[in-house]
PDB file of N, CA and C in Angstrom:
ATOM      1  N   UNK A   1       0.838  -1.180   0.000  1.00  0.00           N
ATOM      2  CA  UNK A   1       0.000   0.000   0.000  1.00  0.00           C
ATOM      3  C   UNK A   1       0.883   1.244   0.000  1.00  0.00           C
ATOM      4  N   UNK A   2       0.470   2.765  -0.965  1.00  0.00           N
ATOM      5  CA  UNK A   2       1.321   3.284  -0.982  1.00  0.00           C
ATOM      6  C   UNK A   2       1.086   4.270   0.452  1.00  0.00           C
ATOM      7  N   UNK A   3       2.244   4.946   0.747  1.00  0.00           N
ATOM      8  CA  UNK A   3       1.733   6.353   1.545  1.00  0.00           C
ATOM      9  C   UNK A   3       1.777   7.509   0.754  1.00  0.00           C
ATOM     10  N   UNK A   4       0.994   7.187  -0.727  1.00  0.00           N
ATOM     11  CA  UNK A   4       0.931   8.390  -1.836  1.00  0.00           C
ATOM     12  C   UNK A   4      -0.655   8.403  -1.811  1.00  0.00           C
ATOM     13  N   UNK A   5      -1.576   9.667  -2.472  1.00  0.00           N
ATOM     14  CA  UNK A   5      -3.689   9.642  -2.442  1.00  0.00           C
ATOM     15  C   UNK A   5      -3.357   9.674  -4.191  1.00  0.00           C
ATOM     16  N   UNK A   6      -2.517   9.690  -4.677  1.00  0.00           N
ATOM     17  CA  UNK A   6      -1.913  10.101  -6.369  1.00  0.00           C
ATOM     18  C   UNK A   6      -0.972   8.737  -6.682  1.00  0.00           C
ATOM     19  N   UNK A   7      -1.021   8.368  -7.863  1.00  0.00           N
ATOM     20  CA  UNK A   7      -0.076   7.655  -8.166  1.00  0.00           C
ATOM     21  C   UNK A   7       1.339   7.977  -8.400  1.00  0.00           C
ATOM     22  N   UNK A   8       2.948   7.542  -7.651  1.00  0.00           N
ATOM     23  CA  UNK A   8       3.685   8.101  -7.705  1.00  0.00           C
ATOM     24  C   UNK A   8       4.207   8.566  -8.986  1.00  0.00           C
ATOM     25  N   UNK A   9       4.085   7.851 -10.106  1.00  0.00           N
ATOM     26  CA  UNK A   9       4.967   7.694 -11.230  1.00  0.00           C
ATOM     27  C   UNK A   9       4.093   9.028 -11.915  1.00  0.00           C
ATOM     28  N   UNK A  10       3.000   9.679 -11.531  1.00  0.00           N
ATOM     29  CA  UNK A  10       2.437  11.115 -12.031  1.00  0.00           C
ATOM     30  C   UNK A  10       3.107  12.478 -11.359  1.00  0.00           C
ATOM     31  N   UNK A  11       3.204  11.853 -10.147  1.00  0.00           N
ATOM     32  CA  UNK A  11       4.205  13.462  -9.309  1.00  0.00           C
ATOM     33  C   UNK A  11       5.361  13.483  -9.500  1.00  0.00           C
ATOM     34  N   UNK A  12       5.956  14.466  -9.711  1.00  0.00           N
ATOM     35  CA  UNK A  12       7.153  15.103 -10.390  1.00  0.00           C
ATOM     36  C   UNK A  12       7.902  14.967  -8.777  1.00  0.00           C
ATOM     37  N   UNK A  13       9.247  14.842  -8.746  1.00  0.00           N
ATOM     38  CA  UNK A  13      10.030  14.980  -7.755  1.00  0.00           C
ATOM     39  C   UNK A  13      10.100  16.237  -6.450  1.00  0.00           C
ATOM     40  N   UNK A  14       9.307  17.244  -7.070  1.00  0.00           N
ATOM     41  CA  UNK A  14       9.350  18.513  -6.127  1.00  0.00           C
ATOM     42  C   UNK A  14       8.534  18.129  -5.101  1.00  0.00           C
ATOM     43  N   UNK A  15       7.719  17.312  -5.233  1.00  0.00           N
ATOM     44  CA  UNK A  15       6.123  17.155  -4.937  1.00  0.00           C
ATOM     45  C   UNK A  15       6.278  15.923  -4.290  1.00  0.00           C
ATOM     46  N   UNK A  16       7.204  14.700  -4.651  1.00  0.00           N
ATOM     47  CA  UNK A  16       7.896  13.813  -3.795  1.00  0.00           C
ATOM     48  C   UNK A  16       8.420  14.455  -2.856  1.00  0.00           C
ATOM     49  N   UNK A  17       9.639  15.161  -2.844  1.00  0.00           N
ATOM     50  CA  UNK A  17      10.087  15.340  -1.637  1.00  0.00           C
ATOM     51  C   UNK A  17       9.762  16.108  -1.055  1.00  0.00           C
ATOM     52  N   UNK A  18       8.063  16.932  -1.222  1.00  0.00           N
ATOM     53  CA  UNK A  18       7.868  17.571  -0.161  1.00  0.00           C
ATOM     54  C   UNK A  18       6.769  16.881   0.619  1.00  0.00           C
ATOM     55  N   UNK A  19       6.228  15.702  -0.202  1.00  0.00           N
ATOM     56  CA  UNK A  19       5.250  14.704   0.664  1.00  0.00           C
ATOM     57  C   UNK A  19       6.552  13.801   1.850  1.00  0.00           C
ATOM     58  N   UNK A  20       7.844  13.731   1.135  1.00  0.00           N
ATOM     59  CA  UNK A  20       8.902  13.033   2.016  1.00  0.00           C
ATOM     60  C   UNK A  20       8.885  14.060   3.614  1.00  0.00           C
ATOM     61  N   UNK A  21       9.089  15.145   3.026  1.00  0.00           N
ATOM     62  CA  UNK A  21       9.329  16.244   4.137  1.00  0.00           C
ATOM     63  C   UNK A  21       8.096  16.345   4.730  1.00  0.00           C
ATOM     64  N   UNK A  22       7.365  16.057   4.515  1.00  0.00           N
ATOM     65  CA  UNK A  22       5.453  16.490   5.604  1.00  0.00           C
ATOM     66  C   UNK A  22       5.888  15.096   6.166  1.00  0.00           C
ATOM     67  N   UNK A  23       5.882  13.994   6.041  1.00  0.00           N
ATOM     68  CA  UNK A  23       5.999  12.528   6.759  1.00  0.00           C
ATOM     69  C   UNK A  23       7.216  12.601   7.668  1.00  0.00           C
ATOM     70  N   UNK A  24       8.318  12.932   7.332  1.00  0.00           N
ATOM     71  CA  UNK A  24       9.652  13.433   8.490  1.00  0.00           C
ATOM     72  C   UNK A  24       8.868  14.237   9.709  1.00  0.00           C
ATOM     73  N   UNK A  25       8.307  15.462   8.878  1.00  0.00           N
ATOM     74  CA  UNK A  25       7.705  16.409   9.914  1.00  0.00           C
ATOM     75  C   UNK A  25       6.630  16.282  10.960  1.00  0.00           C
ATOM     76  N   UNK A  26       6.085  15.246  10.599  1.00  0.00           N
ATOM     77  CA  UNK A  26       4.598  14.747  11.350  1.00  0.00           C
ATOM     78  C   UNK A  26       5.261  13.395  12.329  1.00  0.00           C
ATOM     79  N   UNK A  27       6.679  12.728  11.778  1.00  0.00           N
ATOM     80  CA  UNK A  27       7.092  11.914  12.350  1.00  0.00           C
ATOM     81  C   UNK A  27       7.731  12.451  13.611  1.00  0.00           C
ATOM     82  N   UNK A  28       8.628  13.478  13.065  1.00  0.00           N
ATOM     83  CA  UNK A  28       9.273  14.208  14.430  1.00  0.00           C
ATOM     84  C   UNK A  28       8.315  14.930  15.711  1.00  0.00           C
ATOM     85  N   UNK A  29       7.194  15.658  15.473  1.00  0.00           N
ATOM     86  CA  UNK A  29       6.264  15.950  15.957  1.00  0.00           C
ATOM     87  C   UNK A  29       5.684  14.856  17.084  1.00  0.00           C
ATOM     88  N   UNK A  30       5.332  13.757  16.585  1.00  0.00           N
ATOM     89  CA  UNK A  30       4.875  12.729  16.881  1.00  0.00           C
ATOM     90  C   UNK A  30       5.942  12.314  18.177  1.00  0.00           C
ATOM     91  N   UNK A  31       7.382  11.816  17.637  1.00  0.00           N
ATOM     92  CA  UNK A  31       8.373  11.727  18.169  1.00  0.00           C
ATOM     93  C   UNK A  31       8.751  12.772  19.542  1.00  0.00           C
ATOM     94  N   UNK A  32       8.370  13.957  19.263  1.00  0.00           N
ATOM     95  CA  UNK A  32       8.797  15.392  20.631  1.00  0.00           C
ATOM     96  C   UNK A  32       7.360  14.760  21.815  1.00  0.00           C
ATOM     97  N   UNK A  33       6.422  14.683  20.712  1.00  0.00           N
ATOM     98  CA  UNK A  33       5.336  14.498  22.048  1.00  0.00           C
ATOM     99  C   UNK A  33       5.406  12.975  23.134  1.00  0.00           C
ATOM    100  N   UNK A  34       5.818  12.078  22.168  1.00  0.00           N
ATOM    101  CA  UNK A  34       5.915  10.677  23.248  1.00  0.00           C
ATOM    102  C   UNK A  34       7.315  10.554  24.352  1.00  0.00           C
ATOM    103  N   UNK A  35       8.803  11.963  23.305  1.00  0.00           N
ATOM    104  CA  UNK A  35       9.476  12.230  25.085  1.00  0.00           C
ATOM    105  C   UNK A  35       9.202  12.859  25.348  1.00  0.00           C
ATOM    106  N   UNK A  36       8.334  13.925  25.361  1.00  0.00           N
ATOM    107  CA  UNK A  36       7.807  14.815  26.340  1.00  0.00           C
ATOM    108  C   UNK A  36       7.093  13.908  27.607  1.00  0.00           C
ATOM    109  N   UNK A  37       6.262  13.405  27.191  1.00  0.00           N
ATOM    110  CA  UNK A  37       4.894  12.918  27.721  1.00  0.00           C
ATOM    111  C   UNK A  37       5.846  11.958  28.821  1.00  0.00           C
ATOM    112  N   UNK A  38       7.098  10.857  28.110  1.00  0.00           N
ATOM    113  CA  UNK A  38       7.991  10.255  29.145  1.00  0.00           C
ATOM    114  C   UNK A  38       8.804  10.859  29.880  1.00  0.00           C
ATOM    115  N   UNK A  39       9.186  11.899  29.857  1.00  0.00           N
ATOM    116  CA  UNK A  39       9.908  12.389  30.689  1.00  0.00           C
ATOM    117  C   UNK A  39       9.068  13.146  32.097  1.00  0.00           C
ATOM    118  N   UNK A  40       7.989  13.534  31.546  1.00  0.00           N
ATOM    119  CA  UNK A  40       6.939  13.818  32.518  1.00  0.00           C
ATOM    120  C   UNK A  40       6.703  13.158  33.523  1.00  0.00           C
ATOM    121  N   UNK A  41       6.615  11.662  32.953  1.00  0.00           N
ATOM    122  CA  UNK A  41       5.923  10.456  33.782  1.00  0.00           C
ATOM    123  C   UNK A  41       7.044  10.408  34.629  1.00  0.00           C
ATOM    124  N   UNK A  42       8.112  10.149  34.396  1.00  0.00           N
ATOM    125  CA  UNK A  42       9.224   9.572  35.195  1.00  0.00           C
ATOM    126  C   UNK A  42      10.047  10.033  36.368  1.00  0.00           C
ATOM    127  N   UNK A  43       9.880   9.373  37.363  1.00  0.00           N
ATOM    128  CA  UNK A  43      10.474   9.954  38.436  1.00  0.00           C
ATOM    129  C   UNK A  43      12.434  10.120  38.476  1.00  0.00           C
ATOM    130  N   UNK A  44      12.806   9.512  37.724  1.00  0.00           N
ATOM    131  CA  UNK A  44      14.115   9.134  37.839  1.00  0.00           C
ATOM    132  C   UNK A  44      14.853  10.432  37.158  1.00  0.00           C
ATOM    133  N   UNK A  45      16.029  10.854  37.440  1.00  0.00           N
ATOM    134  CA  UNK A  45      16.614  12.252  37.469  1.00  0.00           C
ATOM    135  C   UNK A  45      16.906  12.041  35.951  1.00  0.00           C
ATOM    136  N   UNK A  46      18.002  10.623  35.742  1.00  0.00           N
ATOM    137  CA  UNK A  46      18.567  10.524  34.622  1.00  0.00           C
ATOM    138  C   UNK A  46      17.794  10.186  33.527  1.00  0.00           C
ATOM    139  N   UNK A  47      16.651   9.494  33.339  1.00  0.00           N
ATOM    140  CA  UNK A  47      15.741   9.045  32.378  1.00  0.00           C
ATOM    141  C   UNK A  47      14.818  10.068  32.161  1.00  0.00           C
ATOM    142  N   UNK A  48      15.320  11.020  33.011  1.00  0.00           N
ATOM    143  CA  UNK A  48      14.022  12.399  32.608  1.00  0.00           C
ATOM    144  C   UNK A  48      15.069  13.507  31.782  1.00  0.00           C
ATOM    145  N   UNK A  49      16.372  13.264  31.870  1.00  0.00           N
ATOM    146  CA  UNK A  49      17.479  13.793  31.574  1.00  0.00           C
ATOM    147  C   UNK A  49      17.670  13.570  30.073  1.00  0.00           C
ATOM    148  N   UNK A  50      17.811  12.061  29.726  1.00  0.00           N
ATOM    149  CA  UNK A  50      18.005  11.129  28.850  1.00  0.00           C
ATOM    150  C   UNK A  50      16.598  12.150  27.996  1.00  0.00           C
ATOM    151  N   UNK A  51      15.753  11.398  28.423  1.00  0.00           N
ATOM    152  CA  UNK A  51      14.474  11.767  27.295  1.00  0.00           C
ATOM    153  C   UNK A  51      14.074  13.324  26.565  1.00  0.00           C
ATOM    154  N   UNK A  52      14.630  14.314  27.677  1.00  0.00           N
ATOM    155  CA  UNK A  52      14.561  15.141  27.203  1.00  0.00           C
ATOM    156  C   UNK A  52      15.851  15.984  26.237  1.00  0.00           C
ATOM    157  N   UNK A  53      16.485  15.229  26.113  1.00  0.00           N
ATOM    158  CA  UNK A  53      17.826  14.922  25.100  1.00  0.00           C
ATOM    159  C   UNK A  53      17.290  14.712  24.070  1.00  0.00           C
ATOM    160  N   UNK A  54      16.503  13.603  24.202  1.00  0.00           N
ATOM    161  CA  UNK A  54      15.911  13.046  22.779  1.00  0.00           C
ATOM    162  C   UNK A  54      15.003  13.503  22.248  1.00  0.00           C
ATOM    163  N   UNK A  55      13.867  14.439  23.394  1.00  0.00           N
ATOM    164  CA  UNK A  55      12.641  15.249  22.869  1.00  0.00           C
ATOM    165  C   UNK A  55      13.546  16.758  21.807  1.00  0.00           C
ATOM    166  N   UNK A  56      14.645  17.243  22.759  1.00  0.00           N
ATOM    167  CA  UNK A  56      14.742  18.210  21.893  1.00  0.00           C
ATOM    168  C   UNK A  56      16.160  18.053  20.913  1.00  0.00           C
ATOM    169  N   UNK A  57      16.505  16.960  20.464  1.00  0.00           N
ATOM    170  CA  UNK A  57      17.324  16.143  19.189  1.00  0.00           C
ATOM    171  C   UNK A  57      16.054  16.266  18.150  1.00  0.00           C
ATOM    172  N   UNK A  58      14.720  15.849  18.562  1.00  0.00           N
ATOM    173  CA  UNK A  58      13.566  15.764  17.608  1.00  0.00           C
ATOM    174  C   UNK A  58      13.015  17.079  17.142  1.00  0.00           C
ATOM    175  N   UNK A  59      12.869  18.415  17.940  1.00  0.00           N
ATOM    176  CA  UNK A  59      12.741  19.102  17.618  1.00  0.00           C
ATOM    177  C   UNK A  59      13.712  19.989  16.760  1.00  0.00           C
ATOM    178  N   UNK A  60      14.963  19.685  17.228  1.00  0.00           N
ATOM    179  CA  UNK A  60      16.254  20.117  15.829  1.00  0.00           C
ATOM    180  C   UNK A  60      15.815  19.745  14.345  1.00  0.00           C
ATOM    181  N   UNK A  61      15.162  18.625  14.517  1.00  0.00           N
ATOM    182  CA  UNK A  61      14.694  17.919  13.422  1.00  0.00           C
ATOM    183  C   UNK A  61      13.470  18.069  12.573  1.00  0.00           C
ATOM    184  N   UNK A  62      12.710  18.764  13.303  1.00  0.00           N
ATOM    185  CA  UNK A  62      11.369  19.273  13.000  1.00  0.00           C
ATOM    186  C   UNK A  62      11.536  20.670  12.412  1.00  0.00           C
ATOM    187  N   UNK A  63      12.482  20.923  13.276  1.00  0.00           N
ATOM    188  CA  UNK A  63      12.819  22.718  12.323  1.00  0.00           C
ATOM    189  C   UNK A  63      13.847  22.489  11.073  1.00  0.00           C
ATOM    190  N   UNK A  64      14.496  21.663  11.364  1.00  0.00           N
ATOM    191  CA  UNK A  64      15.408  21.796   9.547  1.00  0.00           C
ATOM    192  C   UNK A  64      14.230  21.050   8.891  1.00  0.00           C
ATOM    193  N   UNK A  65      13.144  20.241   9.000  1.00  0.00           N
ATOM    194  CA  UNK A  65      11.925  20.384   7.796  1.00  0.00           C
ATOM    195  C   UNK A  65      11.180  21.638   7.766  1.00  0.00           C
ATOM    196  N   UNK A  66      10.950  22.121   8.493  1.00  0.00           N
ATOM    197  CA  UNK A  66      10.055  22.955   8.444  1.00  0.00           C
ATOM    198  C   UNK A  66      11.028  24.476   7.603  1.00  0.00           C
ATOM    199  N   UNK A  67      12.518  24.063   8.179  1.00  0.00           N
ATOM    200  CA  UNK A  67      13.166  25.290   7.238  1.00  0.00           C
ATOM    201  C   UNK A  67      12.753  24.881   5.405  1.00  0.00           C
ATOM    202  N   UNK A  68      12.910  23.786   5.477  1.00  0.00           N
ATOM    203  CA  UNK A  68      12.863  23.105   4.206  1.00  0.00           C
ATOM    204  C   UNK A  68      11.707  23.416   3.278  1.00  0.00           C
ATOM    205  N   UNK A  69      10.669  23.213   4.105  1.00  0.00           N
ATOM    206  CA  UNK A  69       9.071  23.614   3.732  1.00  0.00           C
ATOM    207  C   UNK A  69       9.488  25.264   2.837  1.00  0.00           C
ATOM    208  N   UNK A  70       9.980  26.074   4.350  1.00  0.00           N
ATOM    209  CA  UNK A  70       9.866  27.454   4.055  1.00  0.00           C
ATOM    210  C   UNK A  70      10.776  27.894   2.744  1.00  0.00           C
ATOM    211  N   UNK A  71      11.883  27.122   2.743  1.00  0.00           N
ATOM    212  CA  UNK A  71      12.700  27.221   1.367  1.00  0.00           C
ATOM    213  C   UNK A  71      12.301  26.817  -0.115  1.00  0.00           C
ATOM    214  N   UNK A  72      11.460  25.626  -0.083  1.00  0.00           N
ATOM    215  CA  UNK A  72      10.940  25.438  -1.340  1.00  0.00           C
ATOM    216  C   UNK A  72       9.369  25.278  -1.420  1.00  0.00           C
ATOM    217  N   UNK A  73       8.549  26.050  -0.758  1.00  0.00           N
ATOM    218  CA  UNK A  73       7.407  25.994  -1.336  1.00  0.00           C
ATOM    219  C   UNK A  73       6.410  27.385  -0.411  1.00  0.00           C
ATOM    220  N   UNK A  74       6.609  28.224  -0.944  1.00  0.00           N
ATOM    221  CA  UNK A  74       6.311  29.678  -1.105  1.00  0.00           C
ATOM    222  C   UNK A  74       5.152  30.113  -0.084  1.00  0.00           C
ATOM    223  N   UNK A  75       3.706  29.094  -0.130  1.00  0.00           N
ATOM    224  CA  UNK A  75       3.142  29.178   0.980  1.00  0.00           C
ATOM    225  C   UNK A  75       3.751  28.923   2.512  1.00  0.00           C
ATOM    226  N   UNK A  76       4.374  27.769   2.640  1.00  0.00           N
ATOM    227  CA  UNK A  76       4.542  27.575   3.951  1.00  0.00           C
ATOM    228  C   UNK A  76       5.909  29.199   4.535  1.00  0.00           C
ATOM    229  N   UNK A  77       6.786  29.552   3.654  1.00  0.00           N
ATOM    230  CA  UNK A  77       7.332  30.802   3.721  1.00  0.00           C
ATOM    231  C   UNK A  77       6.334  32.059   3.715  1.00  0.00           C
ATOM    232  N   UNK A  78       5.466  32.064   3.185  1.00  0.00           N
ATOM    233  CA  UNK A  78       4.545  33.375   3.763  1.00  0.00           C
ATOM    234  C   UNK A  78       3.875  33.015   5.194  1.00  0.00           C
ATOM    235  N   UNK A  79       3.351  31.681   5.152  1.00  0.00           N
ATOM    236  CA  UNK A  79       2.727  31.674   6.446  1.00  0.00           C
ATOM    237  C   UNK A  79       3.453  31.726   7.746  1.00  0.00           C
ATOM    238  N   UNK A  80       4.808  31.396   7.123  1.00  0.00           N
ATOM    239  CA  UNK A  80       5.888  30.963   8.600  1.00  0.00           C
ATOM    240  C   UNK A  80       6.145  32.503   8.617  1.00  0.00           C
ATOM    241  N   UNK A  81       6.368  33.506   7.662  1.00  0.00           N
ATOM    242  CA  UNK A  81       7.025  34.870   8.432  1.00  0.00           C
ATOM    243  C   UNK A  81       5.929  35.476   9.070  1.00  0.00           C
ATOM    244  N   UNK A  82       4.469  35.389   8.576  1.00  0.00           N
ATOM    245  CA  UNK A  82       3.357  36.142   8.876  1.00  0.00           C
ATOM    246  C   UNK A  82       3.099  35.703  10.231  1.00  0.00           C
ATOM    247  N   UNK A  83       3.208  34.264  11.170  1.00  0.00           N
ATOM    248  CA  UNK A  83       3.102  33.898  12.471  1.00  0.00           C
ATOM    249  C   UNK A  83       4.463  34.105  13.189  1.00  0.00           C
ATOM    250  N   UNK A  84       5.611  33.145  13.076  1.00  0.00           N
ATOM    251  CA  UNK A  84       6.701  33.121  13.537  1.00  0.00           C
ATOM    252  C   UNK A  84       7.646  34.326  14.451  1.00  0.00           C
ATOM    253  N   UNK A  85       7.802  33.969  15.290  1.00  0.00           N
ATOM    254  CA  UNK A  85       8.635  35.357  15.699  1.00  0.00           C
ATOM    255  C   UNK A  85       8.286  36.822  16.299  1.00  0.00           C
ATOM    256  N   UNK A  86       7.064  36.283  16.278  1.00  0.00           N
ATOM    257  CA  UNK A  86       5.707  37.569  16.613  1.00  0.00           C
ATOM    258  C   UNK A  86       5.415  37.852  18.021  1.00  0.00           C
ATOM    259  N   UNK A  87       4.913  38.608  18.507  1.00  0.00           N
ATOM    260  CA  UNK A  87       4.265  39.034  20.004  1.00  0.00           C
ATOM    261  C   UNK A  87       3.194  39.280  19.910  1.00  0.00           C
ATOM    262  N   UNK A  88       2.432  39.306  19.480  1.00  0.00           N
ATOM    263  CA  UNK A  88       0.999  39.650  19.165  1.00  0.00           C
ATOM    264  C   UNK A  88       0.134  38.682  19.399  1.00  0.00           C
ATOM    265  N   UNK A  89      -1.292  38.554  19.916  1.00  0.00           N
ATOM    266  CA  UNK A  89      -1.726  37.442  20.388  1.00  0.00           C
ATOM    267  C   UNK A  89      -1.834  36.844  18.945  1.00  0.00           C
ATOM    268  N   UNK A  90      -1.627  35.471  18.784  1.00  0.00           N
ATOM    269  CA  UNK A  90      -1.595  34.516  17.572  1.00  0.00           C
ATOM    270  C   UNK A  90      -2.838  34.566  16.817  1.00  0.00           C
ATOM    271  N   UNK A  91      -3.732  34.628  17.525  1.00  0.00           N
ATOM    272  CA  UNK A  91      -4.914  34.556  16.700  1.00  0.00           C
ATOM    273  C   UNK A  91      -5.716  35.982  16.438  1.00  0.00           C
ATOM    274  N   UNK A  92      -4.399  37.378  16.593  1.00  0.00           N
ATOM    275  CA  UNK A  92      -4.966  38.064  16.153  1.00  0.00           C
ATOM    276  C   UNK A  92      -3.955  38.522  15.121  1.00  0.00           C
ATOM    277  N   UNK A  93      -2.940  37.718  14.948  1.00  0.00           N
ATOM    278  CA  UNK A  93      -1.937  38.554  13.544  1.00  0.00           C
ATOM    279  C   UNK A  93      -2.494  38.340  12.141  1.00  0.00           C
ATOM    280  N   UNK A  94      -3.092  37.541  11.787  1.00  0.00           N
ATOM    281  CA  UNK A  94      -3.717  37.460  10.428  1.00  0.00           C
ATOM    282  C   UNK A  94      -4.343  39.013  10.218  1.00  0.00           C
ATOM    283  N   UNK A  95      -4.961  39.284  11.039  1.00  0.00           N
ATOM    284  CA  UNK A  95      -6.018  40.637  10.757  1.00  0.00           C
ATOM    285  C   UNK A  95      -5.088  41.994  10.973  1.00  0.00           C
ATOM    286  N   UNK A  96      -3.989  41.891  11.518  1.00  0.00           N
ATOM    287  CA  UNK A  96      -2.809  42.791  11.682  1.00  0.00           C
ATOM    288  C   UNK A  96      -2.387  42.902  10.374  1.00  0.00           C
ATOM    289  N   UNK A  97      -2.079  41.916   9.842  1.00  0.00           N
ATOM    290  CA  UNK A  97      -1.206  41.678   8.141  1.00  0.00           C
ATOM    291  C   UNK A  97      -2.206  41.987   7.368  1.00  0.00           C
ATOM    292  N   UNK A  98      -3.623  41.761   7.207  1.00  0.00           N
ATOM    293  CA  UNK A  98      -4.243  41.895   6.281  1.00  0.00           C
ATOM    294  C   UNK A  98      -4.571  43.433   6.404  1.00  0.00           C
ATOM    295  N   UNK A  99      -4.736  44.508   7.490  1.00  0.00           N
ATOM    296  CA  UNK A  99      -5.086  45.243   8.025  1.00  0.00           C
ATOM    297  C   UNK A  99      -3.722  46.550   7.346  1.00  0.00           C
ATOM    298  N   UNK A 100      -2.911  46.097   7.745  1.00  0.00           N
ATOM    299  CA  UNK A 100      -0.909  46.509   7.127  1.00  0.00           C
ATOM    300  C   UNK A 100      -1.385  46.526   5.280  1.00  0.00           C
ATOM    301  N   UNK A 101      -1.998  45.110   4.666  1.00  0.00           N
ATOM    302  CA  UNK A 101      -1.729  45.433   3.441  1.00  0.00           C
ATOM    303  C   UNK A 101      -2.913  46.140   2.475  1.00  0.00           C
ATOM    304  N   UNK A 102      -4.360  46.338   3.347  1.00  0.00           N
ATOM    305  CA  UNK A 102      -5.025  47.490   2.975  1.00  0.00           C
ATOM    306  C   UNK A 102      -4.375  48.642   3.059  1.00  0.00           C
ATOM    307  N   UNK A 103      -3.699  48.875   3.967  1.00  0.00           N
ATOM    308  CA  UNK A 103      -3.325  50.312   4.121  1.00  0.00           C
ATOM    309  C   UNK A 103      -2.123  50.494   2.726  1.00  0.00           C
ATOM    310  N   UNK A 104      -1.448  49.557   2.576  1.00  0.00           N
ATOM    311  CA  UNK A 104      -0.443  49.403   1.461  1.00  0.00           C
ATOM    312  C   UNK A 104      -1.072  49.634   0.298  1.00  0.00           C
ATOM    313  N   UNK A 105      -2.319  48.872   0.264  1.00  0.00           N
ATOM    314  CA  UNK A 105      -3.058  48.995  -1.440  1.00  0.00           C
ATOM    315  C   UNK A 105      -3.908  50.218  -1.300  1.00  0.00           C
ATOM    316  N   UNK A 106      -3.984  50.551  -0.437  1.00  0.00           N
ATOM    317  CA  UNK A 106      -4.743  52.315  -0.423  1.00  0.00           C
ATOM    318  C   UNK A 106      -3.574  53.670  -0.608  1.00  0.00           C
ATOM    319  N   UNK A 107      -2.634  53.032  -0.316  1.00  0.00           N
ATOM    320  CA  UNK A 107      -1.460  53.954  -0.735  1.00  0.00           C
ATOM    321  C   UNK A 107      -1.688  54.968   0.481  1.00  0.00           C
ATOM    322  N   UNK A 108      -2.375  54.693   1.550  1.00  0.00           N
ATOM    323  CA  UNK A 108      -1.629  55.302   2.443  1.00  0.00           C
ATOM    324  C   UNK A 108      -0.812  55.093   3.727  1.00  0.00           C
ATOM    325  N   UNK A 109      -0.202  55.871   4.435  1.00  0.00           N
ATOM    326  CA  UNK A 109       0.193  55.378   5.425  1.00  0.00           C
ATOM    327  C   UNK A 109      -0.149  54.819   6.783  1.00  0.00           C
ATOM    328  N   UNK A 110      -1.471  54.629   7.099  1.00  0.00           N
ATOM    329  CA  UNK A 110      -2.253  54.022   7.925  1.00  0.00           C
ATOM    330  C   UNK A 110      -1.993  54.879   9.552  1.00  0.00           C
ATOM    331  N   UNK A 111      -1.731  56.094   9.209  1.00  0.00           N
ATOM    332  CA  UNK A 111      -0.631  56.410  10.952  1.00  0.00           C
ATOM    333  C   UNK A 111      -2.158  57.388  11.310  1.00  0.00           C
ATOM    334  N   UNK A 112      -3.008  57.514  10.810  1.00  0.00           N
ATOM    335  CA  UNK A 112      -4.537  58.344  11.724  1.00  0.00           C
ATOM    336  C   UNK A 112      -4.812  59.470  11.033  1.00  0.00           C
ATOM    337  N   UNK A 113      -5.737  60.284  11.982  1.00  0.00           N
ATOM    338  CA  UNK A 113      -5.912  61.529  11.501  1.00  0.00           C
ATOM    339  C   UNK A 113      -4.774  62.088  12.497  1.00  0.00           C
ATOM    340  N   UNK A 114      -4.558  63.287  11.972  1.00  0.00           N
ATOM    341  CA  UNK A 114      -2.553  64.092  12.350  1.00  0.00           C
ATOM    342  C   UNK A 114      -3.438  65.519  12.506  1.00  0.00           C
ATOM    343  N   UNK A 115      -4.913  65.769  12.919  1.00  0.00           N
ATOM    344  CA  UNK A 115      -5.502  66.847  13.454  1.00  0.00           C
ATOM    345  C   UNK A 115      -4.867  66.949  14.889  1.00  0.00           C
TER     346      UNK A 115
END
């Protein structure tokens, strides 16, 4: 059975390795949450030590895909600069950016009335 919804021999290689890179990425993900979740459980100094070694080895790993994403495929690079790195409550920056690029396509500077 494949882990392709398309037959492979129709998708072009870009499109391979970015279904390769979503399966790494969902693997590592997967991977941060089961040592998280063990290191939690565990009373022992060194096995809580150990695991969380390995939780954040997985997350090293989750960000060079996700750099990967952002390098070759144009959406996940708009969406990663438009959230990423931000202070703003998360679920209100979409309307910040969209809010920034009315003011851009109105050609003005969005700074008020200057009465």
């Amino acid at each position: 059975m494949s882990e392709y919804h398309e037959l492979e021999e129709k998708m072009n290689e870009k499109t391979l390795n970015t279904a390769r890179i979503l399966n790494s990425l969902k693997e590592e993900v997967e991977a941060v949450n089961w040592y998280n979740q063990r290191a939690s459980a565990t009373s022992d100094p060194e096995v809580k030590a150990i695991l969380e070694h390995n939780r954040d080895e997985e997350v090293e790993h989750a960000a060079m895909a996700l750099e990967w994403l952002r390098r070759n495929v144009p959406a996940w690079e708009e969406e990663l600069g438009t959230y990423l790195f931000t202070e703003a409550p998360i679920t209100e920056i979409e309307e910040e950016v969209e809010g920034e690029e009315e003011a851009e396509d109105s050609g003005g500077l969005d700074i008020g009335n200057m009465k």
